[in-house]
Protein backbone atom coordinates (compact mmCIF):
# COMPACT_ATOMS: atom_id res chain seq x y z
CA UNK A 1 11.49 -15.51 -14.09
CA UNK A 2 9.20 -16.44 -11.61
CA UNK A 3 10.33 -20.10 -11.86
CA UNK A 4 14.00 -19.36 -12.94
CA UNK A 5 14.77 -17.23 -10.15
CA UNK A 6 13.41 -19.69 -7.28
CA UNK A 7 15.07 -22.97 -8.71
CA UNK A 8 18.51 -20.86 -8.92
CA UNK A 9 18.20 -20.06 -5.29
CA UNK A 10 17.28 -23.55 -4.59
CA UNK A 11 20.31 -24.85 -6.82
CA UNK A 12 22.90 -22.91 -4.80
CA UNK A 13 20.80 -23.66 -1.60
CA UNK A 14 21.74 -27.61 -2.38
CA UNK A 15 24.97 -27.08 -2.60
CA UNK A 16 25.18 -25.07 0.30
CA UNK A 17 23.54 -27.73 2.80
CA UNK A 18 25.80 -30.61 0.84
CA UNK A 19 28.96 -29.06 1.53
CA UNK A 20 28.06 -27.72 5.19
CA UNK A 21 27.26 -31.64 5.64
CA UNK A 22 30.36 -32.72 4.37
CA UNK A 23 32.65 -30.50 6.28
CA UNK A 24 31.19 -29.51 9.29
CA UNK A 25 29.48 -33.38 9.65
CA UNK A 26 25.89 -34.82 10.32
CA UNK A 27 25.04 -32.85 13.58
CA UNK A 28 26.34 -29.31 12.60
CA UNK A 29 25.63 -29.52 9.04
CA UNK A 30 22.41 -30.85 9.46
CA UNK A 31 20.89 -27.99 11.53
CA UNK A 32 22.75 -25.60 8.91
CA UNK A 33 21.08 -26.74 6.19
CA UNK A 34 17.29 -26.61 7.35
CA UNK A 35 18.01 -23.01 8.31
CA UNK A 36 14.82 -20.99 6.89
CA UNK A 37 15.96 -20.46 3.45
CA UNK A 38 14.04 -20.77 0.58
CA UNK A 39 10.97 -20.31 2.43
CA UNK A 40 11.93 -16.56 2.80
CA UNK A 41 11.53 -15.68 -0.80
CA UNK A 42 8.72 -17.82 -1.12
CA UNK A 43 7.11 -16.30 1.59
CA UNK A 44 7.31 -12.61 0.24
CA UNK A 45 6.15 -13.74 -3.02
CA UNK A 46 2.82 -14.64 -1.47
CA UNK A 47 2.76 -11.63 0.82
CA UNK A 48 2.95 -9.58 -2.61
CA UNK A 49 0.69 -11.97 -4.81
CA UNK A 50 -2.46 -12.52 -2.56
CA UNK A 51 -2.41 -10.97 1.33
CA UNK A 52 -5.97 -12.13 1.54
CA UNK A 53 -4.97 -15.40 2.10
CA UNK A 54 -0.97 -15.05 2.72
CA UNK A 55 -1.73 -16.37 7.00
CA UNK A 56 -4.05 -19.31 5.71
CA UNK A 57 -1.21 -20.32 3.20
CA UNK A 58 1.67 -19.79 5.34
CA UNK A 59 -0.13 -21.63 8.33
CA UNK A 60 -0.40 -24.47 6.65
CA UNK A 61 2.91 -24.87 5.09
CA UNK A 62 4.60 -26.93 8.20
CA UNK A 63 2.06 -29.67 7.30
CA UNK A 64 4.38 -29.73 3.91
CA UNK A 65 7.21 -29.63 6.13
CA UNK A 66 5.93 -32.89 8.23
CA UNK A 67 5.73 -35.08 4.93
CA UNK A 68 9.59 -33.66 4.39
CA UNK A 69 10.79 -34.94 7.64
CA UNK A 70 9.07 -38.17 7.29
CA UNK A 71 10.75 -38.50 3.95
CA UNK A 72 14.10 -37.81 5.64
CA UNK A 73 13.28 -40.64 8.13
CA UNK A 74 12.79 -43.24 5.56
CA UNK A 75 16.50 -42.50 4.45
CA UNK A 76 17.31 -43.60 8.02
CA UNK A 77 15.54 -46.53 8.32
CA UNK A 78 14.69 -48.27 4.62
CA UNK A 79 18.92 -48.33 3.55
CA UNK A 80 19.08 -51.77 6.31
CA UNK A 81 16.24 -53.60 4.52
CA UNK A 82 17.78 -53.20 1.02
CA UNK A 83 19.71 -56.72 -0.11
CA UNK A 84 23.23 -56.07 0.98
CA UNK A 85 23.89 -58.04 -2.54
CA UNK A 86 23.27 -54.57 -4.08
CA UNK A 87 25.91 -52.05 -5.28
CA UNK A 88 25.88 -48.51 -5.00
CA UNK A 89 24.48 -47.16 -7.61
CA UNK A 90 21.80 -49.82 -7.40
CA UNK A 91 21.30 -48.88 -3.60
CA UNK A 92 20.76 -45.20 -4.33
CA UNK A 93 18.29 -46.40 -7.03
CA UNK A 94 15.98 -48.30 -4.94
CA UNK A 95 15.89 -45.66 -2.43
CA UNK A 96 15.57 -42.97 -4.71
CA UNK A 97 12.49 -44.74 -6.09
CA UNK A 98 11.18 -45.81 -2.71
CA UNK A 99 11.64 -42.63 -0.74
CA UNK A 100 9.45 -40.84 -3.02
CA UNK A 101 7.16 -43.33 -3.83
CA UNK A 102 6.69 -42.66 0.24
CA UNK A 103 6.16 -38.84 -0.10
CA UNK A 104 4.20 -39.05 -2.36
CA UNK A 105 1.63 -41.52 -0.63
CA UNK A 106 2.29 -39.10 2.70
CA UNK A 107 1.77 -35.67 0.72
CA UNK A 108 -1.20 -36.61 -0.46
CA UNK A 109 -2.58 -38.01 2.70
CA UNK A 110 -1.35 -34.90 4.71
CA UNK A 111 -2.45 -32.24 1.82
CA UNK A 112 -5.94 -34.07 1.63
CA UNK A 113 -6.53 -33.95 5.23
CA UNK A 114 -5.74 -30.23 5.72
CA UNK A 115 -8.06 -29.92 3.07
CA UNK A 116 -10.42 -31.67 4.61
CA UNK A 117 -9.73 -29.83 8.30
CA UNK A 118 -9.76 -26.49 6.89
CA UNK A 119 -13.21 -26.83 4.78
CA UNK A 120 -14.55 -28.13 8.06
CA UNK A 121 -13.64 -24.84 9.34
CA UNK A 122 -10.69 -25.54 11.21
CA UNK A 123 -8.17 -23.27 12.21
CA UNK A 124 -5.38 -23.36 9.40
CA UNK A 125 -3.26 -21.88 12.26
CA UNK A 126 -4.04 -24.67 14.64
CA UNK A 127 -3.34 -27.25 11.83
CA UNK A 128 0.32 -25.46 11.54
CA UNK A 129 1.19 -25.36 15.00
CA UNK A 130 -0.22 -29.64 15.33
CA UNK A 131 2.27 -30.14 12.79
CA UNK A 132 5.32 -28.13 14.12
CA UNK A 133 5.09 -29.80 17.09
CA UNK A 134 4.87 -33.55 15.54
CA UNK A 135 8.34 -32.48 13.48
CA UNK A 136 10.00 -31.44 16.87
CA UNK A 137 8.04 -35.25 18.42
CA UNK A 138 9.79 -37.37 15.31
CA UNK A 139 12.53 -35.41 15.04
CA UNK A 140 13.50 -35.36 18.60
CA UNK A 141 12.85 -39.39 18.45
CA UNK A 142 15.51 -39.48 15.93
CA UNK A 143 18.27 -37.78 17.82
CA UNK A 144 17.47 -39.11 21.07
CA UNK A 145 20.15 -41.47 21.64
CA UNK A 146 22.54 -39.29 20.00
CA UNK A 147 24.19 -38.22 16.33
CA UNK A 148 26.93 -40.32 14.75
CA UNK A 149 28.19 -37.21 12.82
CA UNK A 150 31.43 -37.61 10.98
CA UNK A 151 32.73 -35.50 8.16
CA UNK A 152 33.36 -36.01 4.97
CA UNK A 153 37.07 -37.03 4.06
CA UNK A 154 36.86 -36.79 0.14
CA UNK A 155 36.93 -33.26 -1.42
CA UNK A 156 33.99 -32.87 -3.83
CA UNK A 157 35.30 -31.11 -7.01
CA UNK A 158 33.31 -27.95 -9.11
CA UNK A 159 32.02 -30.21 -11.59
CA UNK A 160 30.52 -32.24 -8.74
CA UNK A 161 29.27 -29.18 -6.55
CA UNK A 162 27.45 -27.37 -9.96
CA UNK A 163 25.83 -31.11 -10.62
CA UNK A 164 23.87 -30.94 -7.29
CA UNK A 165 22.68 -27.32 -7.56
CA UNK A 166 21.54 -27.72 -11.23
CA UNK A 167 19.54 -31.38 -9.86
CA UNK A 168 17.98 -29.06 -7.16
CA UNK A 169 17.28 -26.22 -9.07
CA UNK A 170 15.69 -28.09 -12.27
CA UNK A 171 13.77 -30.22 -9.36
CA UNK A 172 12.50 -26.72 -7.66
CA UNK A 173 11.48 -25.48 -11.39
CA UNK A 174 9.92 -28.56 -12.07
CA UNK A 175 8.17 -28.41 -8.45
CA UNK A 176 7.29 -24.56 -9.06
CA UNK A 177 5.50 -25.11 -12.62
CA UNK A 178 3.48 -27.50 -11.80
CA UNK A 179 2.80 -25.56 -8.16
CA UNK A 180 1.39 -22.87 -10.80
CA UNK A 181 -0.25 -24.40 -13.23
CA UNK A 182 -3.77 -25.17 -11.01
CA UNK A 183 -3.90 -29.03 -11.35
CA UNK A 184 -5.41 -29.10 -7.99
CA UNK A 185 -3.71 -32.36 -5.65
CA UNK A 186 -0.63 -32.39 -8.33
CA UNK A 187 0.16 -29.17 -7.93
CA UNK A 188 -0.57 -29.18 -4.10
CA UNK A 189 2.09 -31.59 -3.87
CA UNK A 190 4.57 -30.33 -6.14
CA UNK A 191 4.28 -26.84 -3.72
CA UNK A 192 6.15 -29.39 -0.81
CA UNK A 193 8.75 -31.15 -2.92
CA UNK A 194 11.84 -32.18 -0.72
CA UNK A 195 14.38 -31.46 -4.14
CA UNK A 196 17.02 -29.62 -1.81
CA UNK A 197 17.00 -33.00 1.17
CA UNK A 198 16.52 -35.55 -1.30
CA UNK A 199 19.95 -33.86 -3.27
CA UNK A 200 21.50 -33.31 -0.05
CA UNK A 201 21.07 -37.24 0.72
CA UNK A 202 22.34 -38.93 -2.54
CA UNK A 203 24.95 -36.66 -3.30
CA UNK A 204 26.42 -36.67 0.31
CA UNK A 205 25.95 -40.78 0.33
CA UNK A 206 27.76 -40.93 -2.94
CA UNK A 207 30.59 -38.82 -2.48
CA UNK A 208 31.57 -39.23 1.26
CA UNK A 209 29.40 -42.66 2.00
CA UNK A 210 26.74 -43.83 4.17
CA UNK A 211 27.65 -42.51 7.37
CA UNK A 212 27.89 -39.14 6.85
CA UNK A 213 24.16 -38.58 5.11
CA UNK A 214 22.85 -41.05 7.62
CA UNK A 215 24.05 -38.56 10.30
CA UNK A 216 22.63 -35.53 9.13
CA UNK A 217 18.95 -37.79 8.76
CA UNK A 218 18.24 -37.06 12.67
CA UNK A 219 19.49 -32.91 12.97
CA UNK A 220 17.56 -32.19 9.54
CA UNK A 221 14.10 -33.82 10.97
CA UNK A 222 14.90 -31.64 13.94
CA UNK A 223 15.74 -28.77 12.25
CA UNK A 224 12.70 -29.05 9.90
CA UNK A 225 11.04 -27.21 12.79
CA UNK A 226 12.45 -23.78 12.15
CA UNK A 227 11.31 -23.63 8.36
CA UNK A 228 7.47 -24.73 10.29
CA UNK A 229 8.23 -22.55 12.66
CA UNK A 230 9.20 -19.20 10.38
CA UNK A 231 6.10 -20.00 8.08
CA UNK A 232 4.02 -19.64 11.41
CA UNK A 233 5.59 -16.74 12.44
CA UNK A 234 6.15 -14.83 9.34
CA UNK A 235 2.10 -15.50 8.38
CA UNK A 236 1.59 -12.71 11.69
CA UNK A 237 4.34 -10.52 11.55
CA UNK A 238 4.62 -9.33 7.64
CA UNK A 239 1.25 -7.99 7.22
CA UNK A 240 1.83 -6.53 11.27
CA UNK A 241 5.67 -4.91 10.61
CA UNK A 242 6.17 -5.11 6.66
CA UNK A 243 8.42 -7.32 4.43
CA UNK A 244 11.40 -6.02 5.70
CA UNK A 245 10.96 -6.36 9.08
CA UNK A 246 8.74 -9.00 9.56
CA UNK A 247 11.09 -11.36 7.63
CA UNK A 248 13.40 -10.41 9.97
CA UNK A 249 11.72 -10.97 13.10
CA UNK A 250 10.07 -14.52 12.31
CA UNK A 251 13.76 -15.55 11.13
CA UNK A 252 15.16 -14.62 14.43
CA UNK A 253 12.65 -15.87 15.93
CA UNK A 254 12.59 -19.46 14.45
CA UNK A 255 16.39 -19.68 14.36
CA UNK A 256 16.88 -18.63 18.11
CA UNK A 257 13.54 -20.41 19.22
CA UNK A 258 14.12 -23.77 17.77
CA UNK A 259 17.51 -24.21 15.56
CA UNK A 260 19.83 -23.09 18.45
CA UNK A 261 17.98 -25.14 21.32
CA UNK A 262 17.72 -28.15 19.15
CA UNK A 263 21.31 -28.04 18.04
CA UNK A 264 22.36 -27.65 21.82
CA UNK A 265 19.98 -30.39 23.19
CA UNK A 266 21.32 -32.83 19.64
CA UNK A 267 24.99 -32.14 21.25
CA UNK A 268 24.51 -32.47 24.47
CA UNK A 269 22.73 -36.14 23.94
CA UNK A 270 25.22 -36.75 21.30
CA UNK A 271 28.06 -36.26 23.86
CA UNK A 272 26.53 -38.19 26.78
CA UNK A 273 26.49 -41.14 24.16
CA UNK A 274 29.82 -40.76 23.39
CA UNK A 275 31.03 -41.30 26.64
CA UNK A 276 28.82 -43.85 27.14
């Protein structure tokens, strides 16, 4: 259950962020779908597993979340340097293949680094808050000149929808039993596996096109910052207020601290470009 139960969550979170893309657009969507989400449960299964080192753990989660954004970058800017001689399927191949080839070569640079950092006695707190700040740097880059964010205009069937929330969740399983099974590195990078984003971007590419995937990229980097921003929050206030209330408080927190300013500043830009 302890792997069932997370990759379910994570199957229906997929399908969530895919169809808030699709309807709502890049922009919108985007910001909806790197709400804190599956970091929430995750969270309180540490809490109850090991408080000793709950803060450490948390702390250093947003350098996870740093490799993630990167990977959602690469989605931006590899799809122009494929041949344009290549189909679809063959496009969502190579950058299925490349993408992750990426984060992996970034997750284990970032992982064995904050290894490094923290056995040099630095601050796993001060290693979380670096690495917040770079996703708001990169992600802010991304939307600076404003978000292309149209909706989808093809209605994605059942059969489609259950698809991408059975990819995520047996990609979260996967992710979650290797995170377990103490294989050091491996299982260090498992723990930051970007199943739901990488889901979110082929499905919504291959059902509604290009466009609309490409212009959640930017809002998603952005919006990275809340799930960075909850994991440093939440590492303070659930052993201070309880799991009840100290979920409660970091979500607030990180959702009115970074995913409604970002999603204001994203529209505002994105507006002055259209009328540009």
């Amino acid at each position: 259950m302890d792997i069932v139960l997370p990759a379910f969550f994570a199957g229906l979170v997929a399908v969530a962020v895919t169809v808030a893309i699709e309807r709502f657009g890049g922009r919108v969507g985007g910001f909806l779908g790197t709400l804190p989400t599956t970091i929430v449960p995750a969270s309180l299964g540490m809490f109850a597993d090991d408080p000793a080192v709950f803060r450490d753990a948390l702390s250093i989660a947003p350098a996870g979340m740093l490799v993630n954004a990167l990977f959602l970058w690469s989605w931006r800017v590899l799809p122009d340097r494929l041949p344009a001689t290549l189909d679809l399927r063959a496009r969502l191949g190579a950058m299925v293949v490349l993408t992750l080839g990426l984060w992996a070569v970034g997750a284990s640079a970032v992982l064995g680094v904050t290894g490094a950092l923290t056995r040099s006695g630095a601050a796993p707190e001060a290693i979380g808050v670096f690495a917040t700040l770079a996703i708001v740097g990169i992600g802010a880059l991304a939307c600076r000149a404003g978000v292309p964010a149209p909706r989808g205009a093809r209605r994605v069937g059942p059969v489609a929808l259950v698809a991408r929330g059975v990819l995520a969740g047996g990609a979260i399983g996967l992710a979650v039993a290797i995170a377990r099974s103490g294989h050091g590195l491996l299982a260090g990078v498992a723990s930051v596996f970007p199943a739901i984003f990488l889901t979110s971007m082929v499905s919504v590419w291959w059902s509604q096109g290009r466009a609309v995937s490409a212009g959640a990229v930017g809002p998603m980097m952005l919006g990275s910052a809340s799930v960075a921003a909850y994991a440093l929050i939440a590492a303070f206030t659930l052993p201070a207020l309880g799991p009840v209330l100290g979920v409660l408080s970091a979500w607030i927190l990180a959702v009115g601290g970074v995913t409604l300013p970002s999603n204001a500043w994203v529209a505002s830009r994105s507006g002055a470009a259209d009328q540009r």
